[in-house]
PDB file of N, CA and C in Angstrom:
ATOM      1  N   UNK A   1      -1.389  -1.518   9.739  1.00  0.00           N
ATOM      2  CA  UNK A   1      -1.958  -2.406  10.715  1.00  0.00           C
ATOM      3  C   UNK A   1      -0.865  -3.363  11.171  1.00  0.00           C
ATOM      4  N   UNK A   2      -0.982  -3.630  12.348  1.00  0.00           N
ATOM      5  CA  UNK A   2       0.254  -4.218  12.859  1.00  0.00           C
ATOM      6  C   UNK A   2      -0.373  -5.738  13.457  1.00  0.00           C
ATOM      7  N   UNK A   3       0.219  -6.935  13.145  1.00  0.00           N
ATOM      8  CA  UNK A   3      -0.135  -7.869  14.230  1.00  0.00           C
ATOM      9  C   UNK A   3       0.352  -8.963  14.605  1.00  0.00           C
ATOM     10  N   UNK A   4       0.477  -9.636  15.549  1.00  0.00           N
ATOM     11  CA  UNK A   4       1.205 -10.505  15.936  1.00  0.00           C
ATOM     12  C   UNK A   4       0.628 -11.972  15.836  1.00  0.00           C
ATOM     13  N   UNK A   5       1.751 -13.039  15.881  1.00  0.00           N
ATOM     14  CA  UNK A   5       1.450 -14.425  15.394  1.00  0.00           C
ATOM     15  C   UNK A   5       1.192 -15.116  17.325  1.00  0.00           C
ATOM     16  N   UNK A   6       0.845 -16.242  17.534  1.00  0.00           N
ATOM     17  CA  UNK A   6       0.743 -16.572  18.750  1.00  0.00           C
ATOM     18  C   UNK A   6       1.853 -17.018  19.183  1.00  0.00           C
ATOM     19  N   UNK A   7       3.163 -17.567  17.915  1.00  0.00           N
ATOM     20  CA  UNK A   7       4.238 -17.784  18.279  1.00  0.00           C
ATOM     21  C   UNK A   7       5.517 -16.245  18.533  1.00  0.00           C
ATOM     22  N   UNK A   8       4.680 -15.344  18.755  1.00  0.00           N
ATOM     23  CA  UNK A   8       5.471 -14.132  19.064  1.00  0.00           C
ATOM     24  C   UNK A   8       6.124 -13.179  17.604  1.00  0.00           C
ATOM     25  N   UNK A   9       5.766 -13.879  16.686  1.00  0.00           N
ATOM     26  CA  UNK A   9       6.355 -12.946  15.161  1.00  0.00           C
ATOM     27  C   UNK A   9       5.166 -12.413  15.158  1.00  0.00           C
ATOM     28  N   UNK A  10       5.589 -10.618  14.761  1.00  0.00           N
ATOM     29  CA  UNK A  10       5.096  -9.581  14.554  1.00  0.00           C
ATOM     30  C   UNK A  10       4.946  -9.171  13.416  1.00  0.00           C
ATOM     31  N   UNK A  11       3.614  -8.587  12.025  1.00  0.00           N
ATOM     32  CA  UNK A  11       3.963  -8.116  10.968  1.00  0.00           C
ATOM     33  C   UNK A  11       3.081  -6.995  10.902  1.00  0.00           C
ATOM     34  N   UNK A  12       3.418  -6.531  10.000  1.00  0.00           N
ATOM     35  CA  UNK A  12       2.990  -5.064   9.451  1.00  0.00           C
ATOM     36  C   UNK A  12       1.900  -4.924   7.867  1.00  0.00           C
ATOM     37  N   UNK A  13       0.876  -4.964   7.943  1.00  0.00           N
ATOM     38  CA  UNK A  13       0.513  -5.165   7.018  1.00  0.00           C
ATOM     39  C   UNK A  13       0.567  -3.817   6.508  1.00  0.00           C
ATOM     40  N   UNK A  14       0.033  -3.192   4.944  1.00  0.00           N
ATOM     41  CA  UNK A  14       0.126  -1.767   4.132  1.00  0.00           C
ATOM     42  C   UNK A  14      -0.997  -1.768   3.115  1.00  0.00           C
ATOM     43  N   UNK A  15      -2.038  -1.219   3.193  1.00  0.00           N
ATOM     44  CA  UNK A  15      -3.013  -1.447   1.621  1.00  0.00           C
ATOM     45  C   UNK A  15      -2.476   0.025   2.038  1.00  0.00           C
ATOM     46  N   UNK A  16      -2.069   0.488   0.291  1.00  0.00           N
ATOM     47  CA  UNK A  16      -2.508   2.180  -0.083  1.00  0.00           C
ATOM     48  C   UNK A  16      -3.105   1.939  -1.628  1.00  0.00           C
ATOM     49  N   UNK A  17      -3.949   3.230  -1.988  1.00  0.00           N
ATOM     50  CA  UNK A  17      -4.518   3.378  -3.070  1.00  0.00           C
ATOM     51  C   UNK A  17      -4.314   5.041  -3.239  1.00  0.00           C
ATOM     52  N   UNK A  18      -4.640   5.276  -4.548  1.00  0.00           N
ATOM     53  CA  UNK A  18      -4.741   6.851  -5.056  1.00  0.00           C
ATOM     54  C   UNK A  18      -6.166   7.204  -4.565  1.00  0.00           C
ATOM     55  N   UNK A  19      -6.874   8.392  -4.439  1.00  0.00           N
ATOM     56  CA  UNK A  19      -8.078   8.529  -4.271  1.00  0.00           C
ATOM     57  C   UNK A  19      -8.678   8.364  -3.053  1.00  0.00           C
ATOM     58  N   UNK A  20      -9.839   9.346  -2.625  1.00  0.00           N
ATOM     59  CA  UNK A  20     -10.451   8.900  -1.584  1.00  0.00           C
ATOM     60  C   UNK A  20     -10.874   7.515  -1.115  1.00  0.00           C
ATOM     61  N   UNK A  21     -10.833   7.199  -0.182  1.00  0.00           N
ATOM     62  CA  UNK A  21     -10.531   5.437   0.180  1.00  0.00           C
ATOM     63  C   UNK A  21     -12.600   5.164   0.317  1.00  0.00           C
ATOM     64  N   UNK A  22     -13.476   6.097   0.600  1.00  0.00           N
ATOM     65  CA  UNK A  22     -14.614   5.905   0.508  1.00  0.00           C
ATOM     66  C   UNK A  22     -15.924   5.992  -0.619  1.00  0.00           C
ATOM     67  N   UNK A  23     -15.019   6.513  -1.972  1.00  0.00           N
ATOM     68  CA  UNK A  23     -15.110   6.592  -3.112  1.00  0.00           C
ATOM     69  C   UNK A  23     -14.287   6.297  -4.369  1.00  0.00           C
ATOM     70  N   UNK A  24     -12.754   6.627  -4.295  1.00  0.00           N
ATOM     71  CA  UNK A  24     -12.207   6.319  -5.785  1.00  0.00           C
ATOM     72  C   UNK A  24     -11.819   5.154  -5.363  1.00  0.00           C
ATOM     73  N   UNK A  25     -10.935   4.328  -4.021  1.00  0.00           N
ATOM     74  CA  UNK A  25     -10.316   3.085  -4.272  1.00  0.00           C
ATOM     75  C   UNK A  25     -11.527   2.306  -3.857  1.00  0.00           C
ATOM     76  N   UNK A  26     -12.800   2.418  -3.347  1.00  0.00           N
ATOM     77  CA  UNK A  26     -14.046   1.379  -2.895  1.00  0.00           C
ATOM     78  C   UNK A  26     -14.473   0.941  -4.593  1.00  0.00           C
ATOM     79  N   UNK A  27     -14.528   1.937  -5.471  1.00  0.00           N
ATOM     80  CA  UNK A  27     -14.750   1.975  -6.789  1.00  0.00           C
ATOM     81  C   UNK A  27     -13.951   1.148  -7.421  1.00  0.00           C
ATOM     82  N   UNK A  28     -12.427   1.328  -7.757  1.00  0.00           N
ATOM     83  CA  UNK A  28     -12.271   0.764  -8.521  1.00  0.00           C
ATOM     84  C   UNK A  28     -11.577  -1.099  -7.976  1.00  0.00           C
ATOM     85  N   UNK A  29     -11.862  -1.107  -6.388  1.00  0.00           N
ATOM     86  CA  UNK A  29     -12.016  -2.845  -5.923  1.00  0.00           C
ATOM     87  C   UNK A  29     -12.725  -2.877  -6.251  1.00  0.00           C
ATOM     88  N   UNK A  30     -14.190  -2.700  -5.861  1.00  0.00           N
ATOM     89  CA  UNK A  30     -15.397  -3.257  -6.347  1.00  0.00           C
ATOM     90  C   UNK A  30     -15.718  -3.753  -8.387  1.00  0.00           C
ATOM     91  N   UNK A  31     -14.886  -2.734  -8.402  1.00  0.00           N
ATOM     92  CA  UNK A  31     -14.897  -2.837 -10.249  1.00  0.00           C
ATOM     93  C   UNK A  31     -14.119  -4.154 -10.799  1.00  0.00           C
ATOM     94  N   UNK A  32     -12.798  -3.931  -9.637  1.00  0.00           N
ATOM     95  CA  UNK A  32     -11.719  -5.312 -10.043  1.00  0.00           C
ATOM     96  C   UNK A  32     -11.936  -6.677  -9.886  1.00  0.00           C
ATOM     97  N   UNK A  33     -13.310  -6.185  -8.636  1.00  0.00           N
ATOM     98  CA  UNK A  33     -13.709  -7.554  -7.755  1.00  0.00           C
ATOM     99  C   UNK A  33     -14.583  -8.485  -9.281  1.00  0.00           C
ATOM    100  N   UNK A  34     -14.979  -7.316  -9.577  1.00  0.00           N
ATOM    101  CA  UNK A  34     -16.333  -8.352 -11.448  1.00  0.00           C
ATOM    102  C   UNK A  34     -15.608  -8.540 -12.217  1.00  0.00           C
ATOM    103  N   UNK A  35     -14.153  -7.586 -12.436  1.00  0.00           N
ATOM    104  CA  UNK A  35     -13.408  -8.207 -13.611  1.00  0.00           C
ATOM    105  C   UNK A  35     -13.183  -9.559 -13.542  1.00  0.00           C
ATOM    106  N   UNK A  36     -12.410  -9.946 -12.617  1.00  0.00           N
ATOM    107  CA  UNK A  36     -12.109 -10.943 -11.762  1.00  0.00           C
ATOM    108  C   UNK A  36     -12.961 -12.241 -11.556  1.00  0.00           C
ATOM    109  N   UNK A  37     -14.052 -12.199 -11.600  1.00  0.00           N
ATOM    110  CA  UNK A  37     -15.249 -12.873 -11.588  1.00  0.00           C
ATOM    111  C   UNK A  37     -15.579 -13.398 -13.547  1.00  0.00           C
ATOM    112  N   UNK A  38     -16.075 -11.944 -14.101  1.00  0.00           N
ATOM    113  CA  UNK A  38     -15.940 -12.123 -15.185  1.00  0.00           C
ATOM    114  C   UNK A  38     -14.977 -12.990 -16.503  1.00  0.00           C
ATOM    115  N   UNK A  39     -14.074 -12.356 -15.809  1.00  0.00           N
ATOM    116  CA  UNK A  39     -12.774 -12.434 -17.130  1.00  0.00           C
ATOM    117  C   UNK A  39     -11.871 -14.007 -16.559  1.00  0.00           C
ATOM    118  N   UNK A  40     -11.660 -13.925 -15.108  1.00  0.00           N
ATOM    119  CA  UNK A  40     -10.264 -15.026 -14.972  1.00  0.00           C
ATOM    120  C   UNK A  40     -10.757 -15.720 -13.658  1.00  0.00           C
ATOM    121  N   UNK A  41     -12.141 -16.699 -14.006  1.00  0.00           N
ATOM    122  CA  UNK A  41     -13.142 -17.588 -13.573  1.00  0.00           C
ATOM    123  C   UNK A  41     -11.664 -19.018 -13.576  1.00  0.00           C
ATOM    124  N   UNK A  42     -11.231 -19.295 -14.710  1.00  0.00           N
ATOM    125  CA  UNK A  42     -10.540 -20.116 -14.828  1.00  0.00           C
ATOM    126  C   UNK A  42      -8.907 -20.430 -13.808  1.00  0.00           C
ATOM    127  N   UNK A  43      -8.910 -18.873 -13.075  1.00  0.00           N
ATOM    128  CA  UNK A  43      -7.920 -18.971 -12.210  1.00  0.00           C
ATOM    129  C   UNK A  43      -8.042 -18.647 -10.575  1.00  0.00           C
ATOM    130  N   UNK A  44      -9.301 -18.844 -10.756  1.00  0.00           N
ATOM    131  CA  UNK A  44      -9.801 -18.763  -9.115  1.00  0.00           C
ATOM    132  C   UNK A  44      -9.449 -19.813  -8.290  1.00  0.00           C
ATOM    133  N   UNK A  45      -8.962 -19.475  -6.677  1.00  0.00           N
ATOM    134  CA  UNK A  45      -9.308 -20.668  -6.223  1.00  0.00           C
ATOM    135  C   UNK A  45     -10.770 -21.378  -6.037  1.00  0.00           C
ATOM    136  N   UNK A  46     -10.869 -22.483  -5.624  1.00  0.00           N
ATOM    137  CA  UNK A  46     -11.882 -23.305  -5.868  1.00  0.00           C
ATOM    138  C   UNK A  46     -12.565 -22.761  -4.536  1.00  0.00           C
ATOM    139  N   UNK A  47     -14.245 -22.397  -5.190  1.00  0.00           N
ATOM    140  CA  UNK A  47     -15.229 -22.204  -4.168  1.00  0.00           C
ATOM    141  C   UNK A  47     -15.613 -22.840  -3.057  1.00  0.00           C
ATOM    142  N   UNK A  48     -15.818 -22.300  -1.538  1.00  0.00           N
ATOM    143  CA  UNK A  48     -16.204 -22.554  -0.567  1.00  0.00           C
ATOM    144  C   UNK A  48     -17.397 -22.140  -0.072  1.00  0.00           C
ATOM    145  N   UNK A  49     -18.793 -21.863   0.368  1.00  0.00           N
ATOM    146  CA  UNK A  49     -19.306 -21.372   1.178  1.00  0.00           C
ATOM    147  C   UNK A  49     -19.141 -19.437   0.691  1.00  0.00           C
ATOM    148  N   UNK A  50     -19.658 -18.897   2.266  1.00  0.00           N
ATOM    149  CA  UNK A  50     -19.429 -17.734   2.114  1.00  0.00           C
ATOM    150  C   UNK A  50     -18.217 -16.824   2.383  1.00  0.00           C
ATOM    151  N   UNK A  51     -17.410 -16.037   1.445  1.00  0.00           N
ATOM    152  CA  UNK A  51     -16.283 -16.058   1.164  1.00  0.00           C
ATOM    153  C   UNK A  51     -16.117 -14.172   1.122  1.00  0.00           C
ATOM    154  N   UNK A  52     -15.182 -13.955   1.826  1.00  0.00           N
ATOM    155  CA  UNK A  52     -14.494 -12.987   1.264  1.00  0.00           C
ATOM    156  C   UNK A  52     -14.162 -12.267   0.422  1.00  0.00           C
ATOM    157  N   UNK A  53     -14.187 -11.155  -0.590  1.00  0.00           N
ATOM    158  CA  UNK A  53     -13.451 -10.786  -1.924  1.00  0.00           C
ATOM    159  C   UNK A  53     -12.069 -11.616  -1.796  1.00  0.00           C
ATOM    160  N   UNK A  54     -11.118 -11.304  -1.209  1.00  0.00           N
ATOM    161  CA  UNK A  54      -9.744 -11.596  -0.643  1.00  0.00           C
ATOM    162  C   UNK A  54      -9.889 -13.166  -0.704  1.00  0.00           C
ATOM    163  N   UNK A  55     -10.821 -13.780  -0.465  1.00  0.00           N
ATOM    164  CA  UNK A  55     -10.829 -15.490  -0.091  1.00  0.00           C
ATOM    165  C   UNK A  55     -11.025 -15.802  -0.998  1.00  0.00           C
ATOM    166  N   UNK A  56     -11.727 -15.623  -2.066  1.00  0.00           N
ATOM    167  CA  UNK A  56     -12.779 -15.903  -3.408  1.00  0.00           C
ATOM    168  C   UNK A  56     -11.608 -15.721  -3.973  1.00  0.00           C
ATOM    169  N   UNK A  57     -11.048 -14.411  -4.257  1.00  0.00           N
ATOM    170  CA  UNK A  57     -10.416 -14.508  -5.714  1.00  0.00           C
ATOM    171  C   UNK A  57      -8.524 -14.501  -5.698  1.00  0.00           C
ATOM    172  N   UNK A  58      -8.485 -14.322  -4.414  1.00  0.00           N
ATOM    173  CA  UNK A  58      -7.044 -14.802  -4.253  1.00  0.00           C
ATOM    174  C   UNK A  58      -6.145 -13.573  -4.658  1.00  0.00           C
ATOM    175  N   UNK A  59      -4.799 -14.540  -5.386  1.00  0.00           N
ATOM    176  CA  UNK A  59      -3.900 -13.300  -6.066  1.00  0.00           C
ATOM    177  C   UNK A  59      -4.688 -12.945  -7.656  1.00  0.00           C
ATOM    178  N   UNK A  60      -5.821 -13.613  -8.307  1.00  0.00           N
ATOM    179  CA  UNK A  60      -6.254 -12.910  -9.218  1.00  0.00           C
ATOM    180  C   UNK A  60      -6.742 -11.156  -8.845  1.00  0.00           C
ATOM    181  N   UNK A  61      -7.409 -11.377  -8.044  1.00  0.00           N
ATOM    182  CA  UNK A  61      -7.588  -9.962  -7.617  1.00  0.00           C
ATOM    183  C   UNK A  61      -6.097  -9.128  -7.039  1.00  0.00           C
ATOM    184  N   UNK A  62      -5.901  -9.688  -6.323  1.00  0.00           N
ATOM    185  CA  UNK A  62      -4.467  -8.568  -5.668  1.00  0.00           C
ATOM    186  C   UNK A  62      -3.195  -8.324  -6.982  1.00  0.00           C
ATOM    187  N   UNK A  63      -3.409  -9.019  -7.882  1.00  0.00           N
ATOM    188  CA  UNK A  63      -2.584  -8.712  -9.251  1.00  0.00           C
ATOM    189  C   UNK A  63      -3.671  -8.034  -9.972  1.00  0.00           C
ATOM    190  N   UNK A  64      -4.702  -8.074 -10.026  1.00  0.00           N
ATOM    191  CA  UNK A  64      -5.819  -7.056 -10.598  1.00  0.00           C
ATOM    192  C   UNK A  64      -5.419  -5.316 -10.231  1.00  0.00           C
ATOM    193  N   UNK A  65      -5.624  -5.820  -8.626  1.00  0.00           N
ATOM    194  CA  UNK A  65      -5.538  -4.374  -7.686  1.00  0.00           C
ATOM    195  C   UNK A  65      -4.412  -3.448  -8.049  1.00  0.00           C
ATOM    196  N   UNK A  66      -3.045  -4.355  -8.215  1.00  0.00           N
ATOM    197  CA  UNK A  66      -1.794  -3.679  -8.169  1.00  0.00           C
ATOM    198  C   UNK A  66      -2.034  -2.869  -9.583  1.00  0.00           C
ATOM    199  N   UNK A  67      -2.131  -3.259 -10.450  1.00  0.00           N
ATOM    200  CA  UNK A  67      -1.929  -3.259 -12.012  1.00  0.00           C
ATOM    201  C   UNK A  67      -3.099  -1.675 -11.789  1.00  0.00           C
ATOM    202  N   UNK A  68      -3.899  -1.546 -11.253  1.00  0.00           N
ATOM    203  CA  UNK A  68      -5.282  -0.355 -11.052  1.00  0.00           C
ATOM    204  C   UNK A  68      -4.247   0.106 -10.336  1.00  0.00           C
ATOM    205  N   UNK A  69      -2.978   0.177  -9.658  1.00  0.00           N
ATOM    206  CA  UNK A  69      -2.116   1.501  -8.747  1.00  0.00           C
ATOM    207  C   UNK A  69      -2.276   1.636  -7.312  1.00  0.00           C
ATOM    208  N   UNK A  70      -3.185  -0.259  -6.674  1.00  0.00           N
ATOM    209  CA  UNK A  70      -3.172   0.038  -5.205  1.00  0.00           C
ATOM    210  C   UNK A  70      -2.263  -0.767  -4.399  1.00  0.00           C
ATOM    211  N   UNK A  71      -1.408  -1.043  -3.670  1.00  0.00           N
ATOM    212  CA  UNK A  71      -0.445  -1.390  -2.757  1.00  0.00           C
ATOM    213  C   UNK A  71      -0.622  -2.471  -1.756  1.00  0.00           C
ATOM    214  N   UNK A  72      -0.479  -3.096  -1.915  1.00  0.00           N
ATOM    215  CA  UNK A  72      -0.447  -4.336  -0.539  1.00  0.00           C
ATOM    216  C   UNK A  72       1.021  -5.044  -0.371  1.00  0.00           C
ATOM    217  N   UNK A  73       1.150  -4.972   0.666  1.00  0.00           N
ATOM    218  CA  UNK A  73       2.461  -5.329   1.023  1.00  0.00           C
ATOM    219  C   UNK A  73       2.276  -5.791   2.387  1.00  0.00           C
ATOM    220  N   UNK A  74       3.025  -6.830   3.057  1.00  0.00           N
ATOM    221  CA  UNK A  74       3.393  -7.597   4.701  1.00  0.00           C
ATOM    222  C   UNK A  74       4.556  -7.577   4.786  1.00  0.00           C
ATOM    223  N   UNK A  75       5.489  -6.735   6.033  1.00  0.00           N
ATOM    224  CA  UNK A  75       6.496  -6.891   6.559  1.00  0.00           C
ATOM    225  C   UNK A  75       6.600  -7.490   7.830  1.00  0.00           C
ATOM    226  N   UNK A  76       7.628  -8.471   8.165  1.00  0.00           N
ATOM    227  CA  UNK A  76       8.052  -8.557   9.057  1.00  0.00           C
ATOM    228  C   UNK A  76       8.976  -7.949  10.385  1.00  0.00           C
ATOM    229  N   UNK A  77       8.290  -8.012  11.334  1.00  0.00           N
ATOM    230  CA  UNK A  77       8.667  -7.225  12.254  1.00  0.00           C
ATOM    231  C   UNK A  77       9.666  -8.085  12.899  1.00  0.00           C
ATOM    232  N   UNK A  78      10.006  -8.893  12.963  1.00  0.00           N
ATOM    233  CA  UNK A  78      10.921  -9.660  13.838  1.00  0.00           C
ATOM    234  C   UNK A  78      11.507 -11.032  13.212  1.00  0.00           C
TER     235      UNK A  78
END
């Protein structure tokens, strides 16, 4: 996914996972999303309203995700 800032910088975003993306990686976010909840309550950012997976749990989850074998990465295009 590609997108641009209003000040003209361009980036590239990348999620990959192993597995069908409508069954094995929906599975094991959704799984990472309760660990996350469950286990590392103490390192969340602080609650708002209605929230996002991504908003709610921050880099607890995206260090969850990686560690399960799925990819997120942002490059800059310019």
């Amino acid at each position: 996914m590609n997108a641009s800032t209003e000040s003209g910088r361009r980036y590239r975003a990348i999620a990959a996972a192993a597995g069908d993306p409508g069954y094995a990686a929906t599975a094991v976010m959704a799984g990472e999303t309760a660990l996350s909840l469950a286990l590392d309550g103490d390192r969340l950012p602080p609650a708002a309203g209605s929230l996002t997976p991504a908003t709610a749990l921050g880099n607890v989850l995206v260090e969850r995700l990686r560690e399960a074998g799925h990819t997120y990465e942002v490059i800059s295009l310019t």
